[in-house]
PDB file of N, CA and C in Angstrom:
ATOM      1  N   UNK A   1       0.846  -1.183   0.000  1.00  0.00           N
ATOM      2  CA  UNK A   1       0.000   0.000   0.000  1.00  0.00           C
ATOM      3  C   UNK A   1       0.888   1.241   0.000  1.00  0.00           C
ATOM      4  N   UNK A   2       0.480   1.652  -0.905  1.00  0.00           N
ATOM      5  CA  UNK A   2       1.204   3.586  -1.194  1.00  0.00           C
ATOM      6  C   UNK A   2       0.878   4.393   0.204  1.00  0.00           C
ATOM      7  N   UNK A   3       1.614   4.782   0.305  1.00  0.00           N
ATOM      8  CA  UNK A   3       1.778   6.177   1.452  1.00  0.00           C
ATOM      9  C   UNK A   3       2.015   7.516   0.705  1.00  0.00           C
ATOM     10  N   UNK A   4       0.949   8.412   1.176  1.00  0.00           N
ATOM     11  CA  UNK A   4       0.587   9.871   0.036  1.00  0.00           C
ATOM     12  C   UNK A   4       0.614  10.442   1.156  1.00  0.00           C
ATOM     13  N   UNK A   5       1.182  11.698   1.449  1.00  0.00           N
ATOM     14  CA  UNK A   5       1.660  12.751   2.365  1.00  0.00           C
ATOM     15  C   UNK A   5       0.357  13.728   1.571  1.00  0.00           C
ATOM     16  N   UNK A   6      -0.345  14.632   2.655  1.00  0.00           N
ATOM     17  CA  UNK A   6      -0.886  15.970   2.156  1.00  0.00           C
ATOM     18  C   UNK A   6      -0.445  16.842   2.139  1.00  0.00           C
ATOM     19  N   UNK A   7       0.151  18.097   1.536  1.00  0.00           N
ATOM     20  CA  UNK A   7       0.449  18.860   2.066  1.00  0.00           C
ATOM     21  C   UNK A   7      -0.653  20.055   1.390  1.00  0.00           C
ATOM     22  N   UNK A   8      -0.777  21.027   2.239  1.00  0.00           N
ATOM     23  CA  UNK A   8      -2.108  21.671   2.204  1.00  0.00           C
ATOM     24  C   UNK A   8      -1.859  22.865   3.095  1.00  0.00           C
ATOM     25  N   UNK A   9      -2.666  24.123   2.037  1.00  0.00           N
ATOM     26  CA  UNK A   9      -2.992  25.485   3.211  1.00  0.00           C
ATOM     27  C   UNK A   9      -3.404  25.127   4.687  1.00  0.00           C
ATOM     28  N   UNK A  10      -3.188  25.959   5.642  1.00  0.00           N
ATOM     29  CA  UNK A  10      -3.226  25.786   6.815  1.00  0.00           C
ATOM     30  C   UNK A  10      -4.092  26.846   7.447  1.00  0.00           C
ATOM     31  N   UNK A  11      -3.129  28.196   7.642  1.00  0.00           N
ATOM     32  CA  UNK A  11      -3.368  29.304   8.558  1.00  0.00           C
ATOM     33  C   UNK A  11      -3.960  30.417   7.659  1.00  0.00           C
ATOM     34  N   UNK A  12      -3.396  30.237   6.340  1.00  0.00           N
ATOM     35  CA  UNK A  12      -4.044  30.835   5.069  1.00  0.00           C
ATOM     36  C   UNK A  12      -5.494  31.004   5.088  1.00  0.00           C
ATOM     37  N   UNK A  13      -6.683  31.757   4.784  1.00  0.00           N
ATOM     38  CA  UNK A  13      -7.615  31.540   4.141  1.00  0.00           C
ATOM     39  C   UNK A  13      -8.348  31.133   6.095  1.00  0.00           C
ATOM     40  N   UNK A  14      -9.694  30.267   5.766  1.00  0.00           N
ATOM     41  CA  UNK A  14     -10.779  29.473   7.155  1.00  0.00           C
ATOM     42  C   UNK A  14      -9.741  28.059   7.595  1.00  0.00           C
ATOM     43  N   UNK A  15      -8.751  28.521   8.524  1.00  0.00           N
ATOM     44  CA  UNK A  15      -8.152  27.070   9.224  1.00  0.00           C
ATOM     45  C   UNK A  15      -9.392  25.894   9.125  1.00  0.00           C
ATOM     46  N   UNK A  16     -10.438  26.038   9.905  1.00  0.00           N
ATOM     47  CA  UNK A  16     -11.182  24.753  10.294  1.00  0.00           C
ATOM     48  C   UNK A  16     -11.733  24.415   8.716  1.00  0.00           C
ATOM     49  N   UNK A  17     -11.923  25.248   7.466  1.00  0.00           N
ATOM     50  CA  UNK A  17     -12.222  24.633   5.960  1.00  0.00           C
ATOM     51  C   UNK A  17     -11.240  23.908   5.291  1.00  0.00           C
ATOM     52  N   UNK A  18      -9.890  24.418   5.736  1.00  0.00           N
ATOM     53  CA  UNK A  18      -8.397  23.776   5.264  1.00  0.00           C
ATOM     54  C   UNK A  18      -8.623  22.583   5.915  1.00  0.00           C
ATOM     55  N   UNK A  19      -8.518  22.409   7.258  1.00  0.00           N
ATOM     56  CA  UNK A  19      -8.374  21.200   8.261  1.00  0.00           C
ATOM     57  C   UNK A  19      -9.544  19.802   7.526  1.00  0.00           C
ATOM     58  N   UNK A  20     -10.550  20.687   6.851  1.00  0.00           N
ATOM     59  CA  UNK A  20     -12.095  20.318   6.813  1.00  0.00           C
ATOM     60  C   UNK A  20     -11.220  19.455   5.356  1.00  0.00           C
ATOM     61  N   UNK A  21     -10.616  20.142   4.464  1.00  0.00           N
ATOM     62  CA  UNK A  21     -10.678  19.456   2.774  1.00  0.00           C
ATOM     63  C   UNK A  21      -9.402  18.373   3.212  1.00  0.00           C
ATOM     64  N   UNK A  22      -8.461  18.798   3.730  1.00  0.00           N
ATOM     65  CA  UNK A  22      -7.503  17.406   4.461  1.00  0.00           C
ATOM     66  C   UNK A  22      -8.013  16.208   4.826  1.00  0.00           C
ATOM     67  N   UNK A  23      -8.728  16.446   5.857  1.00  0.00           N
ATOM     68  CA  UNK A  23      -9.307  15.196   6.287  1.00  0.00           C
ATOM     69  C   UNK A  23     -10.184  14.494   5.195  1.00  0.00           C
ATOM     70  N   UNK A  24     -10.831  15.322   4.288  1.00  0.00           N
ATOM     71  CA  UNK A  24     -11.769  15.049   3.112  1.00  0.00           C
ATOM     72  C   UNK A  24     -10.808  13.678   2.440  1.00  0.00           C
ATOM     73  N   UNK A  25      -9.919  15.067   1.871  1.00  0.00           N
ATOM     74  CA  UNK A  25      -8.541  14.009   0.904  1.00  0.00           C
ATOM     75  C   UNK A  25      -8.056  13.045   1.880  1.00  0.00           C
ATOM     76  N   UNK A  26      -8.038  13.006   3.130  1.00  0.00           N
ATOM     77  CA  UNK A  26      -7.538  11.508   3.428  1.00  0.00           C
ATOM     78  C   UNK A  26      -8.492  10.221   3.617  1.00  0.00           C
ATOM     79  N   UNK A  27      -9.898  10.900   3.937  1.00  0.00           N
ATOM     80  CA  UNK A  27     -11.019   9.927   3.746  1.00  0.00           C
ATOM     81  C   UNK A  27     -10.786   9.325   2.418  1.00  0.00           C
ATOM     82  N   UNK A  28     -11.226  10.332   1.529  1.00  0.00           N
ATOM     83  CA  UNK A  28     -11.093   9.540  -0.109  1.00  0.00           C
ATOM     84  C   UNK A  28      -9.547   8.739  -0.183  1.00  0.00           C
ATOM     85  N   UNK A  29      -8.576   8.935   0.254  1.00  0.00           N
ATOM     86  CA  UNK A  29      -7.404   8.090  -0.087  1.00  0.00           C
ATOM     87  C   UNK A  29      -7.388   6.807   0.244  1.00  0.00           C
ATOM     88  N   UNK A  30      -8.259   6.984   1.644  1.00  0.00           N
ATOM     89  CA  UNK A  30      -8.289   5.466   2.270  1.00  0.00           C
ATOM     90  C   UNK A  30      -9.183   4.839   1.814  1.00  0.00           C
ATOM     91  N   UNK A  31     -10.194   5.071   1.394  1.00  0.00           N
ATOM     92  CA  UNK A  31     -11.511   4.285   0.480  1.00  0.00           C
ATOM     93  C   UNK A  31     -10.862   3.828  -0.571  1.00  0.00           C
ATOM     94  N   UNK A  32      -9.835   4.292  -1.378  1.00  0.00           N
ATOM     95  CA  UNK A  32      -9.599   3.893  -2.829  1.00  0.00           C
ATOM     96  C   UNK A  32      -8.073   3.451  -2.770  1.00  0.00           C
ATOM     97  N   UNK A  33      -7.961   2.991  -0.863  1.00  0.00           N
ATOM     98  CA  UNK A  33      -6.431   1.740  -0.525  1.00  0.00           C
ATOM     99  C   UNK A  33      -4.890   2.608  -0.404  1.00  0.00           C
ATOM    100  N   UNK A  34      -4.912   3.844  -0.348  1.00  0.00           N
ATOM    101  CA  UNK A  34      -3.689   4.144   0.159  1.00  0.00           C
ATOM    102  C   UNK A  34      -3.585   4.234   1.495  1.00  0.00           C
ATOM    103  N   UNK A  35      -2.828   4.901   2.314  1.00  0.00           N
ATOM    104  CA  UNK A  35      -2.207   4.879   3.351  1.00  0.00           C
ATOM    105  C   UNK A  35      -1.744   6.476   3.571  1.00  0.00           C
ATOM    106  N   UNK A  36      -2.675   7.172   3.656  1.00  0.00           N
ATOM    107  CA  UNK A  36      -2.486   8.978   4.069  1.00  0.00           C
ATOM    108  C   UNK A  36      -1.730   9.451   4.996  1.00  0.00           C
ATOM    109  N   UNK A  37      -1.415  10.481   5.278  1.00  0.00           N
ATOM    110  CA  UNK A  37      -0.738  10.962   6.245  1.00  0.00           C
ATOM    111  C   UNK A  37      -0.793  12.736   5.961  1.00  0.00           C
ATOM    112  N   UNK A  38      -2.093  13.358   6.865  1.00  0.00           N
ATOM    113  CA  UNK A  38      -2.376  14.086   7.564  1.00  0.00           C
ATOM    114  C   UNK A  38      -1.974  15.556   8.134  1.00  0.00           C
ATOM    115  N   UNK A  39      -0.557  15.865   7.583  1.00  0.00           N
ATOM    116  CA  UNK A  39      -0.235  16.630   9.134  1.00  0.00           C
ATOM    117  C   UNK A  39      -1.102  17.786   9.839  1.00  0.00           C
ATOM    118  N   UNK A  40      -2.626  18.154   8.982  1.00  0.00           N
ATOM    119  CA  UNK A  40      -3.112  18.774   9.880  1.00  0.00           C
ATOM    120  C   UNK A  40      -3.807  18.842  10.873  1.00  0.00           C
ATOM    121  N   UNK A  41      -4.000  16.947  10.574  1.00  0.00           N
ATOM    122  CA  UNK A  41      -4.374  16.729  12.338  1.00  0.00           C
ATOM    123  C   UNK A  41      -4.020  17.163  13.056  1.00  0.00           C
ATOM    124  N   UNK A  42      -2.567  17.634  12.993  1.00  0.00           N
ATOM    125  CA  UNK A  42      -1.711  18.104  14.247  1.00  0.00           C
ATOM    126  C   UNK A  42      -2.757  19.151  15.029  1.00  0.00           C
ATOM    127  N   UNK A  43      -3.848  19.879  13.955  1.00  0.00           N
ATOM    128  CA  UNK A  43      -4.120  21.107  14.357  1.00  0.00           C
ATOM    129  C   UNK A  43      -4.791  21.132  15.944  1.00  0.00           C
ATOM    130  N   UNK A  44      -5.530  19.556  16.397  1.00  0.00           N
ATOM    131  CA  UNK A  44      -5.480  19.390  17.303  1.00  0.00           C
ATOM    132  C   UNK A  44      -4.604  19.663  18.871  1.00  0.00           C
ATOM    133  N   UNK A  45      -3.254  18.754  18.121  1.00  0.00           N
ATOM    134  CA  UNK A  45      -2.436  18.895  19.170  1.00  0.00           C
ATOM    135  C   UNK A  45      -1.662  20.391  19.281  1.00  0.00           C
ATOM    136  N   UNK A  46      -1.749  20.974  18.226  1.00  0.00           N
ATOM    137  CA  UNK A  46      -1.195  22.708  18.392  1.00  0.00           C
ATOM    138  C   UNK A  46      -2.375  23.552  19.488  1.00  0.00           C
ATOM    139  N   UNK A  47      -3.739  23.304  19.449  1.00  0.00           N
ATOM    140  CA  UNK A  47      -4.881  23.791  20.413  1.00  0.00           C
ATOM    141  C   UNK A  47      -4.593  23.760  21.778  1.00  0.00           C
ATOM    142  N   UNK A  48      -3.305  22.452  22.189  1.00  0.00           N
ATOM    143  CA  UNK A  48      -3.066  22.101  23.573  1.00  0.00           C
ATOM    144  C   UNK A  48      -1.679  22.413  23.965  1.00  0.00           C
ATOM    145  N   UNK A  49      -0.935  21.662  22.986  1.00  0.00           N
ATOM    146  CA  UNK A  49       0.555  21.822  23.002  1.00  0.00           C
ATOM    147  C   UNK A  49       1.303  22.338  21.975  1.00  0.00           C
ATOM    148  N   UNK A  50       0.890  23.740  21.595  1.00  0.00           N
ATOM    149  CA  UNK A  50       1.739  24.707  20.436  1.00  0.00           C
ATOM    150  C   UNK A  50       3.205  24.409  20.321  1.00  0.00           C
ATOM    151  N   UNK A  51       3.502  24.385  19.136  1.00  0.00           N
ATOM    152  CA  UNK A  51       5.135  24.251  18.816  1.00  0.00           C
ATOM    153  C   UNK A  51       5.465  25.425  17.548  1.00  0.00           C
ATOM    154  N   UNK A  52       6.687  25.797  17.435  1.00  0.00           N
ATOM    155  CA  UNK A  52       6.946  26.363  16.591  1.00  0.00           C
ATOM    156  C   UNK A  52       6.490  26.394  15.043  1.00  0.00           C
ATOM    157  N   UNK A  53       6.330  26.733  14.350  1.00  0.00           N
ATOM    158  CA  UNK A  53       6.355  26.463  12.866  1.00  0.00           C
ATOM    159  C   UNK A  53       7.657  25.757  12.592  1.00  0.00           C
ATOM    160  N   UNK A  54       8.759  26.220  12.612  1.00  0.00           N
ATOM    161  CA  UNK A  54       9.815  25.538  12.179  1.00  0.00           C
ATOM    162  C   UNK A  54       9.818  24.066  12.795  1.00  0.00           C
ATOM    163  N   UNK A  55       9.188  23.945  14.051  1.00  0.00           N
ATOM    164  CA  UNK A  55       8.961  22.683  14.973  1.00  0.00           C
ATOM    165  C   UNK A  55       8.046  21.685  13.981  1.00  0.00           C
ATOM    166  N   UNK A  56       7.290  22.377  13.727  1.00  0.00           N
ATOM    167  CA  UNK A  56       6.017  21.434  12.699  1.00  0.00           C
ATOM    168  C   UNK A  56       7.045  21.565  11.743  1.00  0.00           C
ATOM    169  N   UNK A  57       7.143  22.186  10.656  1.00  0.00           N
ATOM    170  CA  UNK A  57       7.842  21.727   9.792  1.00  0.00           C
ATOM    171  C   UNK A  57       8.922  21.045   9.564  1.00  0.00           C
ATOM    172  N   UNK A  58       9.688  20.562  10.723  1.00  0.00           N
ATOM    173  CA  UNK A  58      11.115  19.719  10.668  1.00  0.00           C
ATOM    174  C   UNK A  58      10.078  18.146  11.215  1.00  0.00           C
ATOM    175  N   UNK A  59       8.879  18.175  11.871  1.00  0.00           N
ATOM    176  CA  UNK A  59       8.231  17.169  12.283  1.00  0.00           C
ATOM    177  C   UNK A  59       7.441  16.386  10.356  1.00  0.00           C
ATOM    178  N   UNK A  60       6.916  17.692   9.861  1.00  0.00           N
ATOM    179  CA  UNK A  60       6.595  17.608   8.630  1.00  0.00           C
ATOM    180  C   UNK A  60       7.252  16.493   7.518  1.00  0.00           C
ATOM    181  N   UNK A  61       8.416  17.095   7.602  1.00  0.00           N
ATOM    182  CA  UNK A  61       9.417  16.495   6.928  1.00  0.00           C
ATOM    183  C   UNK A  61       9.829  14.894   6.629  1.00  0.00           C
ATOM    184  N   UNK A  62       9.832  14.881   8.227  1.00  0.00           N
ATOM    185  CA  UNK A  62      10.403  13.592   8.729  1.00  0.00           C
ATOM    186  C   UNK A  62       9.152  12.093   8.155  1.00  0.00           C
ATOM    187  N   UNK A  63       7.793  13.098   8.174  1.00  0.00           N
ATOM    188  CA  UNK A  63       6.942  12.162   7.451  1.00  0.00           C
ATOM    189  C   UNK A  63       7.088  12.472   6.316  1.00  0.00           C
ATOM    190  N   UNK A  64       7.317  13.113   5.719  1.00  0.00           N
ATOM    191  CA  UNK A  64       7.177  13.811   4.063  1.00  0.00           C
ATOM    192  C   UNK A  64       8.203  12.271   3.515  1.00  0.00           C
ATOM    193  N   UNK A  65       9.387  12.306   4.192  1.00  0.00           N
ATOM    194  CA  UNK A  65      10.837  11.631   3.771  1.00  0.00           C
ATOM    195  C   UNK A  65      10.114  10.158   3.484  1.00  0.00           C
ATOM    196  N   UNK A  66       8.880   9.842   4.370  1.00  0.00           N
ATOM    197  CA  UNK A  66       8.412   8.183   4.420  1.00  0.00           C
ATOM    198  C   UNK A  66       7.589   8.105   3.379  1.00  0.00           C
ATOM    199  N   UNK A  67       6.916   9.248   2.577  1.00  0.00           N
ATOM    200  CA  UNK A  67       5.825   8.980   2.081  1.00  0.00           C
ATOM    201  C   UNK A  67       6.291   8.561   0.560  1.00  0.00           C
ATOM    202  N   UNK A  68       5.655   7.580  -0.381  1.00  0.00           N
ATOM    203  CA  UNK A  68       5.393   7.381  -1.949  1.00  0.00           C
ATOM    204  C   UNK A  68       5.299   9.122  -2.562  1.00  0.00           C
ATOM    205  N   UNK A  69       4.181   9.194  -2.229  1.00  0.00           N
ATOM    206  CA  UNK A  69       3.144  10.230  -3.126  1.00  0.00           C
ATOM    207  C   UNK A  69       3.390  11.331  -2.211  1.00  0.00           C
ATOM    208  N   UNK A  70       2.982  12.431  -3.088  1.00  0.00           N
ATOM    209  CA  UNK A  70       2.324  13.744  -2.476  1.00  0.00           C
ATOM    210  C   UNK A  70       1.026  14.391  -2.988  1.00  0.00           C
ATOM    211  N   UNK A  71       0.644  14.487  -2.100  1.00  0.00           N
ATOM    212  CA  UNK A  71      -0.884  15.388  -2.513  1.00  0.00           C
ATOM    213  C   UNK A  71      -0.823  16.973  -2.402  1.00  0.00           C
ATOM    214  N   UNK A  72      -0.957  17.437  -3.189  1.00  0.00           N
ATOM    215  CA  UNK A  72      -0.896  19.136  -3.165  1.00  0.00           C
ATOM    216  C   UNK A  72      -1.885  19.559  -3.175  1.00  0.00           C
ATOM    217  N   UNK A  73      -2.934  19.730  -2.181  1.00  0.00           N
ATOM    218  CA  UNK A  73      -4.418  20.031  -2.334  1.00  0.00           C
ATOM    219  C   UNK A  73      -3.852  22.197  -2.671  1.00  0.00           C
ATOM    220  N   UNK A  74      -4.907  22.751  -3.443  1.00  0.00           N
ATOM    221  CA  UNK A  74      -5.099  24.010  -3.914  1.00  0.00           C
ATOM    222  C   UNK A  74      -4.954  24.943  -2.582  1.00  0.00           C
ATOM    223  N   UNK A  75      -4.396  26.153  -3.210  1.00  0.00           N
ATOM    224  CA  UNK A  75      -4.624  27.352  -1.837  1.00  0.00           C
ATOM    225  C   UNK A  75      -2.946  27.638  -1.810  1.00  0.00           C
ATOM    226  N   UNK A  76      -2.842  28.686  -1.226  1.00  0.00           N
ATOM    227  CA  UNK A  76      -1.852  29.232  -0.992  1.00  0.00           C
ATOM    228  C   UNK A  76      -0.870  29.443   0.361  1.00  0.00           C
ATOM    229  N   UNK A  77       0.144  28.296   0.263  1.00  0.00           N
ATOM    230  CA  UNK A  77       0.965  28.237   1.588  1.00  0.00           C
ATOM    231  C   UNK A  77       2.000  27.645   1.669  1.00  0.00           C
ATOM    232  N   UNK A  78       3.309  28.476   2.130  1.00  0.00           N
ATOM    233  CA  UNK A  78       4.361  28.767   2.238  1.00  0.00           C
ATOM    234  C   UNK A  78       4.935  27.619   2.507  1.00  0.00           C
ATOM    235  N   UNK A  79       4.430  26.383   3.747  1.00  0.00           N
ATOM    236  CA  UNK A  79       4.755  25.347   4.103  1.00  0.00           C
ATOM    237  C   UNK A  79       4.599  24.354   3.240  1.00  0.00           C
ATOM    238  N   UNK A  80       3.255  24.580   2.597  1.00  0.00           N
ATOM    239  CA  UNK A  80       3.202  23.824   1.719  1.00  0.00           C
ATOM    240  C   UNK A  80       4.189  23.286   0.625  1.00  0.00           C
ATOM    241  N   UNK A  81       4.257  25.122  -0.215  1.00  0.00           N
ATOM    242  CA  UNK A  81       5.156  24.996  -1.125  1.00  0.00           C
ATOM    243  C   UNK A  81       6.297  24.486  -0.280  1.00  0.00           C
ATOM    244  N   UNK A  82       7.252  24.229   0.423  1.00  0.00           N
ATOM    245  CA  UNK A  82       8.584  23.645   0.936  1.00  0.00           C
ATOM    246  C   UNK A  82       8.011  22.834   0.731  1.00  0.00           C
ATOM    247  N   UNK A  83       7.331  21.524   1.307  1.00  0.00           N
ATOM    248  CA  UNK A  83       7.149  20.378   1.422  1.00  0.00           C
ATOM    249  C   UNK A  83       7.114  19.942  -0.480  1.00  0.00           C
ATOM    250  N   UNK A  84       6.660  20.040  -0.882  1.00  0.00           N
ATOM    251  CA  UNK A  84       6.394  19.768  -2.457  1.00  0.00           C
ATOM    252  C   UNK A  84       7.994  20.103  -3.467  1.00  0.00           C
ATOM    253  N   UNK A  85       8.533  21.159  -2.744  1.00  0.00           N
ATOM    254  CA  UNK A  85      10.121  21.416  -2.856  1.00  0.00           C
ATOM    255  C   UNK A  85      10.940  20.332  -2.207  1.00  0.00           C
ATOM    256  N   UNK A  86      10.474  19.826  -1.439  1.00  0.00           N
ATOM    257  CA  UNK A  86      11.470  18.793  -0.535  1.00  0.00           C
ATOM    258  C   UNK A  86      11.423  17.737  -1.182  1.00  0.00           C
ATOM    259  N   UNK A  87      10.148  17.301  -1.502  1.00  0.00           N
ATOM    260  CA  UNK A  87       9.521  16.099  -2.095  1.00  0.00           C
ATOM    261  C   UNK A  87       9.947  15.832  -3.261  1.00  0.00           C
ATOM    262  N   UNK A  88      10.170  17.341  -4.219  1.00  0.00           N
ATOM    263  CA  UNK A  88      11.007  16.675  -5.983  1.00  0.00           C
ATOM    264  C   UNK A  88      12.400  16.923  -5.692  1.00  0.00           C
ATOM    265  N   UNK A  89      12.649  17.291  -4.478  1.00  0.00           N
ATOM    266  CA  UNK A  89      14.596  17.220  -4.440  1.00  0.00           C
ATOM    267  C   UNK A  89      14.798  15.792  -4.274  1.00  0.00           C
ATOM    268  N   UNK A  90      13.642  15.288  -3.038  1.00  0.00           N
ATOM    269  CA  UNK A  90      13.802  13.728  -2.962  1.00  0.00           C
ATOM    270  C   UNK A  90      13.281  13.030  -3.988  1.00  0.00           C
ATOM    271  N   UNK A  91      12.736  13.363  -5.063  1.00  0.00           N
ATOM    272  CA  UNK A  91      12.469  12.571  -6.175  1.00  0.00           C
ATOM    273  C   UNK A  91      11.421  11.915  -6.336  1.00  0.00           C
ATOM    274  N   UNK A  92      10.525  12.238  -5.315  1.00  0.00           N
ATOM    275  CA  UNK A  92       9.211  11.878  -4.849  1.00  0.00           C
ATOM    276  C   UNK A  92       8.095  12.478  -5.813  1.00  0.00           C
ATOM    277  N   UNK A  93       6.682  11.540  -6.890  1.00  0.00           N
ATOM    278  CA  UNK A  93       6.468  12.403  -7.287  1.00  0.00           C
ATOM    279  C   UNK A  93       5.075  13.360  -6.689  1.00  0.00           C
ATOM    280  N   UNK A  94       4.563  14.518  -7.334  1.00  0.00           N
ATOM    281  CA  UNK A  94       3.567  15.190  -6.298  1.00  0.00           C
ATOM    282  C   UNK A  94       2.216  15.622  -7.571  1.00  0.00           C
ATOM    283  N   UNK A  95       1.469  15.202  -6.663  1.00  0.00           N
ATOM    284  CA  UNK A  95      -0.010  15.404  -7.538  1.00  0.00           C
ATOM    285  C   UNK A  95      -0.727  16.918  -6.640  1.00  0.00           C
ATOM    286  N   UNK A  96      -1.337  16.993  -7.890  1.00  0.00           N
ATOM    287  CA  UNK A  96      -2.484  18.377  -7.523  1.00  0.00           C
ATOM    288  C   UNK A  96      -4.073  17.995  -7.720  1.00  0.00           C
ATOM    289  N   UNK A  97      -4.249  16.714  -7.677  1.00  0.00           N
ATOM    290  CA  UNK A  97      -5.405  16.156  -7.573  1.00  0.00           C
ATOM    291  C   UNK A  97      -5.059  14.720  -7.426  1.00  0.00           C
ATOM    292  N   UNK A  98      -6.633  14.303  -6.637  1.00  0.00           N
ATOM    293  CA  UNK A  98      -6.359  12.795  -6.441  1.00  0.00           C
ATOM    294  C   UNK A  98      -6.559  11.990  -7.935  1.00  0.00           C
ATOM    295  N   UNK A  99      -7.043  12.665  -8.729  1.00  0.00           N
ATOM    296  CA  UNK A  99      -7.755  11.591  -9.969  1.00  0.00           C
ATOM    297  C   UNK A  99      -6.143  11.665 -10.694  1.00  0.00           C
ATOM    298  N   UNK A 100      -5.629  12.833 -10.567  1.00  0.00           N
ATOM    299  CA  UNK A 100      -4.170  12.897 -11.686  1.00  0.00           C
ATOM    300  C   UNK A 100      -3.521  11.451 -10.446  1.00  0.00           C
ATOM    301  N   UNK A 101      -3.293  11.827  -9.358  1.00  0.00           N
ATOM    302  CA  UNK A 101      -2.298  10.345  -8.507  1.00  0.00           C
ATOM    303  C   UNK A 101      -3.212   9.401  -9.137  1.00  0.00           C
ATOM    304  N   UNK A 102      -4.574   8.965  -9.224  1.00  0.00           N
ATOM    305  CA  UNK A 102      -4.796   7.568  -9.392  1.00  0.00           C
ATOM    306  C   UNK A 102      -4.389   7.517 -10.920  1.00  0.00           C
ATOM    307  N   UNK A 103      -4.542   8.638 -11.923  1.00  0.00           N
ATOM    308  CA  UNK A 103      -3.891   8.274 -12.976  1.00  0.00           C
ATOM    309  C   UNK A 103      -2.226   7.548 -13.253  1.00  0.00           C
ATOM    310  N   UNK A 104      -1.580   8.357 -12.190  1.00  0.00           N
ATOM    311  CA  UNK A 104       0.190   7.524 -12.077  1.00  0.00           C
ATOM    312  C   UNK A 104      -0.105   6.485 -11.412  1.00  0.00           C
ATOM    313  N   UNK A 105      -0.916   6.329 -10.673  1.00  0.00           N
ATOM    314  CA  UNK A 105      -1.076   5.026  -9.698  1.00  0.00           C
ATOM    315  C   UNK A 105      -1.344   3.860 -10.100  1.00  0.00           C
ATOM    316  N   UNK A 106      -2.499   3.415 -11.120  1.00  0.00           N
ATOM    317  CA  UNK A 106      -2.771   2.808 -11.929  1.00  0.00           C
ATOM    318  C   UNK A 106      -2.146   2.491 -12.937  1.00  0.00           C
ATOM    319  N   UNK A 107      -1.093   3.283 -13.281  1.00  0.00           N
ATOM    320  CA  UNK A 107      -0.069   2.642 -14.019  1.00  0.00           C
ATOM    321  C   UNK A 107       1.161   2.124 -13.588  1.00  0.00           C
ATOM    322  N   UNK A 108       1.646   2.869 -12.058  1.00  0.00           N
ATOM    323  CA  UNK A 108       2.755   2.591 -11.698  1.00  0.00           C
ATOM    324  C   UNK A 108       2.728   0.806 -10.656  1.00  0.00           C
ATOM    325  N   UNK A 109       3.822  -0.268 -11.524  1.00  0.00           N
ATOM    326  CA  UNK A 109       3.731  -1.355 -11.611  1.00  0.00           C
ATOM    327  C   UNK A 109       3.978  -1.557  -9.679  1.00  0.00           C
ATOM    328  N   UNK A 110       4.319  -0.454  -9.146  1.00  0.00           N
ATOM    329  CA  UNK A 110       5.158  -1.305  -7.920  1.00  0.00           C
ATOM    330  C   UNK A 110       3.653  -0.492  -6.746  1.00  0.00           C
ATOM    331  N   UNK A 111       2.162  -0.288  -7.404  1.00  0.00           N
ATOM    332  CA  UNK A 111       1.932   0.357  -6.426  1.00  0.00           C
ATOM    333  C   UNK A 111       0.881  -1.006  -5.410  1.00  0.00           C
ATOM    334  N   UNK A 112       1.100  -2.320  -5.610  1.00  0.00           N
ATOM    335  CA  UNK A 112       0.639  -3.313  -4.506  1.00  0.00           C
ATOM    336  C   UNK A 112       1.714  -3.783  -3.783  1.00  0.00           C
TER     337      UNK A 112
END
């Protein structure tokens, strides 16, 4: 099973509508057999136990480094763009919709 990282507006724009289309895209990922990974769940644990930005983003990373795929959901954000920068330095490739990933997905031989 593929592992697809989100990376996605955050603080940009209605936090709880950002938080809202994340969780969306990871519902749909898991219905159609990947293996998501979230980080704005965190938004939870920032409500209790705040950490830096640079803190989230070196935490970011460290999942970014595990993931297959990337998901680039729309909107405008700074973290984002790094993560999607990190992701084609590592050679990782990154979608801007789920139907374009199931298009590479469906072809790519190693994705069971």
């Amino acid at each position: 099973m593929k592992r697809v990282y989100i990376a996605s507006p955050y603080t940009k724009g209605d936090t709880a509508a950002n938080v809202r289309r994340s969780i969306d895209a990871f519902n749909q990922l898991i219905e159609l057999g990947f293996v998501p990974f979230s980080p704005l769940l965190s938004h939870f644990i920032e409500m209790i136990h705040p950490m830096s930005w640079e803190k989230w983003l070196e935490w970011d990373f460290a999942w970014l480094d595990q993931c297959d795929y990337i998901l680039r959901l729309a909107g405008e954000s700074k973290g984002a763009d790094m993560e999607v920068a990190r992701a084609i330095g590592l050679g990782k490739p990154v979608f801007y919709s789920i139907d374009e990933l199931m298009l590479y997905a469906n072809t790519d031989k190693k994705i069971v």
